[in-house]
Protein backbone atom coordinates (compact mmCIF):
# COMPACT_ATOMS: atom_id res chain seq x y z
CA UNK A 1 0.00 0.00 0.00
CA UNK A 2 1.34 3.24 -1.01
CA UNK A 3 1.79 5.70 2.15
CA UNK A 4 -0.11 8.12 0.37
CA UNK A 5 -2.79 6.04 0.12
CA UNK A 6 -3.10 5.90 3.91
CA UNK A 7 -2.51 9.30 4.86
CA UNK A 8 -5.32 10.30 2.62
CA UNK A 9 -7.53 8.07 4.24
CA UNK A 10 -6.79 9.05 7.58
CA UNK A 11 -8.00 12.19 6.78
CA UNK A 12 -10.85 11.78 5.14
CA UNK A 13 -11.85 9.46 8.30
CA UNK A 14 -10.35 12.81 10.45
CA UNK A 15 -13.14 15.08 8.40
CA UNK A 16 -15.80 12.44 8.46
CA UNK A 17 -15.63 11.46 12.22
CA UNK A 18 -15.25 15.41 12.73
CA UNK A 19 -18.64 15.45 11.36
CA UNK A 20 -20.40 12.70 13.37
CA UNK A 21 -20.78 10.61 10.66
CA UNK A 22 -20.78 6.93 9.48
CA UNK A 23 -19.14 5.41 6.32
CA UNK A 24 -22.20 4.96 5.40
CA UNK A 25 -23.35 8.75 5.63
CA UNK A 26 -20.31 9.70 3.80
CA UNK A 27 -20.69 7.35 1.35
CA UNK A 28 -24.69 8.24 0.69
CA UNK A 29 -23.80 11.99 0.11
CA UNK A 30 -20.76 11.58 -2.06
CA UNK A 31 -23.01 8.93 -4.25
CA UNK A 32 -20.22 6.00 -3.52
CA UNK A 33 -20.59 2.32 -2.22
CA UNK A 34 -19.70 2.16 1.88
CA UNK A 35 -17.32 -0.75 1.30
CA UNK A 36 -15.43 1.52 -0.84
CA UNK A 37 -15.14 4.61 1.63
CA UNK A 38 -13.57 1.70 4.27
CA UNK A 39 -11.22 0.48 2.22
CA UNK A 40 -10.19 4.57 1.56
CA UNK A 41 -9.88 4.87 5.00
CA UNK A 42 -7.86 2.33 5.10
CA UNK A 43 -5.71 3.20 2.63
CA UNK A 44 -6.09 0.00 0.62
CA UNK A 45 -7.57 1.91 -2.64
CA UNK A 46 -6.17 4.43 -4.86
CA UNK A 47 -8.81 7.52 -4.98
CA UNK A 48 -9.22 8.75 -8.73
CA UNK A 49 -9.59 12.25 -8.60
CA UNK A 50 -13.63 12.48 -9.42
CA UNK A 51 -14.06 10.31 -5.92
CA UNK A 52 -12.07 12.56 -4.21
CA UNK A 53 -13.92 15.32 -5.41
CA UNK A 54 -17.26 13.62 -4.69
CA UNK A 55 -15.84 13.37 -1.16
CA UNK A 56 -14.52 16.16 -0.71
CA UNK A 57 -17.80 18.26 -1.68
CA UNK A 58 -19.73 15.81 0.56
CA UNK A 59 -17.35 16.79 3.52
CA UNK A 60 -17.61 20.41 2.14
CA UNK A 61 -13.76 20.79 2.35
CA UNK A 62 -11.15 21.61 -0.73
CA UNK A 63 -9.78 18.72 -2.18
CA UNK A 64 -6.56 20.14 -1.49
CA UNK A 65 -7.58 19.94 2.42
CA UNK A 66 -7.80 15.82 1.91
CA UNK A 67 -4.48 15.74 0.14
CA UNK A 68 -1.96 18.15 1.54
């Protein structure tokens, strides 16, 4: 797994749990399956940029916030 991978993730989950939500939440307002937001979190996917968009504007944070 690429480090990258798993630093991303972490903050997504950071943003998410900040939020109160569930992967499930997450994954019903960026339109994507909750299996897939886990294995983001986990850092065992690579996120295409439209995803991270869709998660991003779900969170309601700059993409640049999830990746920096």
């Amino acid at each position: 797994m690429a480090e990258i991978n798993k630093r991303v993730g972490y903050t997504i989950k950071r943003f998410r749990k900040n939020r109160g939500w569930t992967q499930e939440q997450l994954a019903f307002e960026a339109d994507l399956h909750r299996a897939y937001i886990g294995q983001i979190e986990r850092g065992e996917k690579n996120l295409g940029l439209q995803n991270l968009q869709k998660i991003a504007v779900a969170l309601n944070v700059s993409m640049y916030k999830l990746v920096k």
